[in-house]
Protein backbone atom coordinates (compact mmCIF):
# COMPACT_ATOMS: atom_id res chain seq x y z
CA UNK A 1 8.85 -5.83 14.36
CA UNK A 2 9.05 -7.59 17.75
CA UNK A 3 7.23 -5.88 20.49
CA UNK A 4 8.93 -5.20 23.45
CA UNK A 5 9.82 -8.17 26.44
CA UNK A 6 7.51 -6.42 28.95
CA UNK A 7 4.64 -5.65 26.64
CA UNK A 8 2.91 -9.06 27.17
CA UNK A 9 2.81 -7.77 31.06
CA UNK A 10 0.74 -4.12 30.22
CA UNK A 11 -2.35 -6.18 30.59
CA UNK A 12 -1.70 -8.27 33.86
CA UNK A 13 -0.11 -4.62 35.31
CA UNK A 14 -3.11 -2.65 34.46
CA UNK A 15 -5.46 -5.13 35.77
CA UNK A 16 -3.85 -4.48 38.98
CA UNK A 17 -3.43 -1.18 39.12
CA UNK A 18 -7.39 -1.01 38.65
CA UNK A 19 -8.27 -3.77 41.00
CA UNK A 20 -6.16 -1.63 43.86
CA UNK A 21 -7.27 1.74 43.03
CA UNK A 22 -10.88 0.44 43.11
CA UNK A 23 -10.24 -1.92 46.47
CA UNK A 24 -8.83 0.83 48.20
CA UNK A 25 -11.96 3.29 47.52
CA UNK A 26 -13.87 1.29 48.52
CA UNK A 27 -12.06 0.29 51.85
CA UNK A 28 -11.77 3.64 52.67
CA UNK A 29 -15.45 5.40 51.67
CA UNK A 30 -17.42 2.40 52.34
CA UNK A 31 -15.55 0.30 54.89
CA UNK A 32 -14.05 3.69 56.60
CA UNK A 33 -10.75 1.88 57.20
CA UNK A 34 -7.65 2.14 55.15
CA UNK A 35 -4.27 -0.01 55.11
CA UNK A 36 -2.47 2.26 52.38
CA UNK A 37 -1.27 6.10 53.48
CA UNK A 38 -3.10 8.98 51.77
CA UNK A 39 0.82 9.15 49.77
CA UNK A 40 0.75 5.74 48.76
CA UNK A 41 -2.79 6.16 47.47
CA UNK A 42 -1.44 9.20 45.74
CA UNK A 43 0.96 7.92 44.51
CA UNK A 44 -0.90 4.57 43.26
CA UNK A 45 -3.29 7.67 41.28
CA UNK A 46 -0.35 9.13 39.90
CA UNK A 47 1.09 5.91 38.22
CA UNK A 48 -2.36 5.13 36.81
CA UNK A 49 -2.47 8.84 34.92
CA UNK A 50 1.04 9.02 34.00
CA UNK A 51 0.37 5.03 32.02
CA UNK A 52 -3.66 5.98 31.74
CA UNK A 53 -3.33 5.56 27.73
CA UNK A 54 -2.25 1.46 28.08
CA UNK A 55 -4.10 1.35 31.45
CA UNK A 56 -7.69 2.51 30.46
CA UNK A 57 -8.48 -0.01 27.97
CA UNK A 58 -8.64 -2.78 30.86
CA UNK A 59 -11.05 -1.01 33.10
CA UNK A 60 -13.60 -3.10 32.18
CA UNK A 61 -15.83 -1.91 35.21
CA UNK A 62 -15.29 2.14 33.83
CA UNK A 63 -13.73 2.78 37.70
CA UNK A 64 -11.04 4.55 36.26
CA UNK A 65 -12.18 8.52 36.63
CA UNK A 66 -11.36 10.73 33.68
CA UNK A 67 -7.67 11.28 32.05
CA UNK A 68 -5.73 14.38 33.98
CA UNK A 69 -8.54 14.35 36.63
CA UNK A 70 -6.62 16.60 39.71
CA UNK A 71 -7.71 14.00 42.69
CA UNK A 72 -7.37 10.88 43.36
CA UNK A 73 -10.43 10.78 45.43
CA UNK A 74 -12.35 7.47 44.97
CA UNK A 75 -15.55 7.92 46.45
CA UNK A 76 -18.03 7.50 43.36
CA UNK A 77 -16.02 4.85 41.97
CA UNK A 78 -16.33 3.10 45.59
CA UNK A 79 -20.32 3.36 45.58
CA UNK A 80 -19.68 1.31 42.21
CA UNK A 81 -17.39 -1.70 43.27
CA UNK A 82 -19.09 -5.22 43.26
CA UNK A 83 -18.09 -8.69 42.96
CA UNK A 84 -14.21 -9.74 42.50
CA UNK A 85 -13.03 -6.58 43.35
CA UNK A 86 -15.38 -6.15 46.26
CA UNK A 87 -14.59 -9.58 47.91
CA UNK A 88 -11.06 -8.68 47.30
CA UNK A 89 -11.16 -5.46 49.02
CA UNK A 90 -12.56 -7.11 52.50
CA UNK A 91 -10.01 -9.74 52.32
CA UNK A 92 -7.54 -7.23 52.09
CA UNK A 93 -8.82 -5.21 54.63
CA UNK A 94 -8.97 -8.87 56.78
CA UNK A 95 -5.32 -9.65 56.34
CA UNK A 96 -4.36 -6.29 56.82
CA UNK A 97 -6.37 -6.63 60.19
CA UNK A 98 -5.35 -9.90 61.37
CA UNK A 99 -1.41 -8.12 60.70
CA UNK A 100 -2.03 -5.67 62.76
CA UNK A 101 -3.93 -7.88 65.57
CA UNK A 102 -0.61 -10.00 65.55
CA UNK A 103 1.95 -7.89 65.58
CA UNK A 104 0.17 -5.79 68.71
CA UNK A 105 0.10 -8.84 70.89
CA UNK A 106 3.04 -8.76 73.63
CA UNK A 107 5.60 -11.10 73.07
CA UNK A 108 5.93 -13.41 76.39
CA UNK A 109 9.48 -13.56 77.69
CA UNK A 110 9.96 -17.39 78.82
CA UNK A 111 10.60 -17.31 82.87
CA UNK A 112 13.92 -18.14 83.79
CA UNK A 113 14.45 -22.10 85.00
CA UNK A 114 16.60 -22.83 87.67
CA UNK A 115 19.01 -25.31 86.44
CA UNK A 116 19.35 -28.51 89.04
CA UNK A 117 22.90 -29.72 88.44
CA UNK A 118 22.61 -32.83 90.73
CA UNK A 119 20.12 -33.03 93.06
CA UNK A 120 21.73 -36.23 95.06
CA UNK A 121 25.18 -34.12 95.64
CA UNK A 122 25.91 -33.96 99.03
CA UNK A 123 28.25 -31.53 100.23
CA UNK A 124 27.94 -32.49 104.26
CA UNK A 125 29.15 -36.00 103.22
């Protein structure tokens, strides 16, 4: 029997999913910064239990709290983050930063020019 199309994708999904719950902790107990809302964290928490079964097996680093654990909060598994997944949690928080930096600076209006038609026009002559 074939396995299903997406199946060969469980692996790359669940890496993510762990890589971004684990960033975020640690972005927002160690860093104290966050880019993601407390819903989309939440939410991010909920997908993880509701898949934990294909999901845990990849959590190679044992970040993933228990099955059916009521919170989401992250703050043991952030004392715990190192390497990949710590470097990738500061560039995230970088980008996020450099974002923000950007899109607060005012946007200059160009002055008006005043257009010379002809400058050698004589209207006396």
């Amino acid at each position: 029997m074939k396995p299903p199309p997406y199946e060969h994708l469980k692996n790359q999904v669940a890496f993510v999913c762990i890589r971004a719950y684990a960033a975020h902790c640690y972005i927002y107990y160690e860093l104290n910064d966050n880019i993601i809302t407390d819903h989309e964290f939440d939410a991010l928490w909920k997908f993880i239990q509701e898949n934990y079964d294909w999901i845990k097996p990849f959590d190679l680093n044992d970040y993933l709290p228990p099955k059916n654990q009521s919170t989401s909060s992250g703050f043991d598994i952030a004392k715990r983050v190192t390497g990949q997944t710590r470097e990738y949690a500061i560039d995230l928080l970088k980008e996020h930063n450099k974002r923000k930096r950007a899109a607060a600076k005012p946007k200059v209006k160009p002055k008006p020019t005043r257009e010379v038609i002809d400058e050698d026009f004589d209207l006396i002559g």
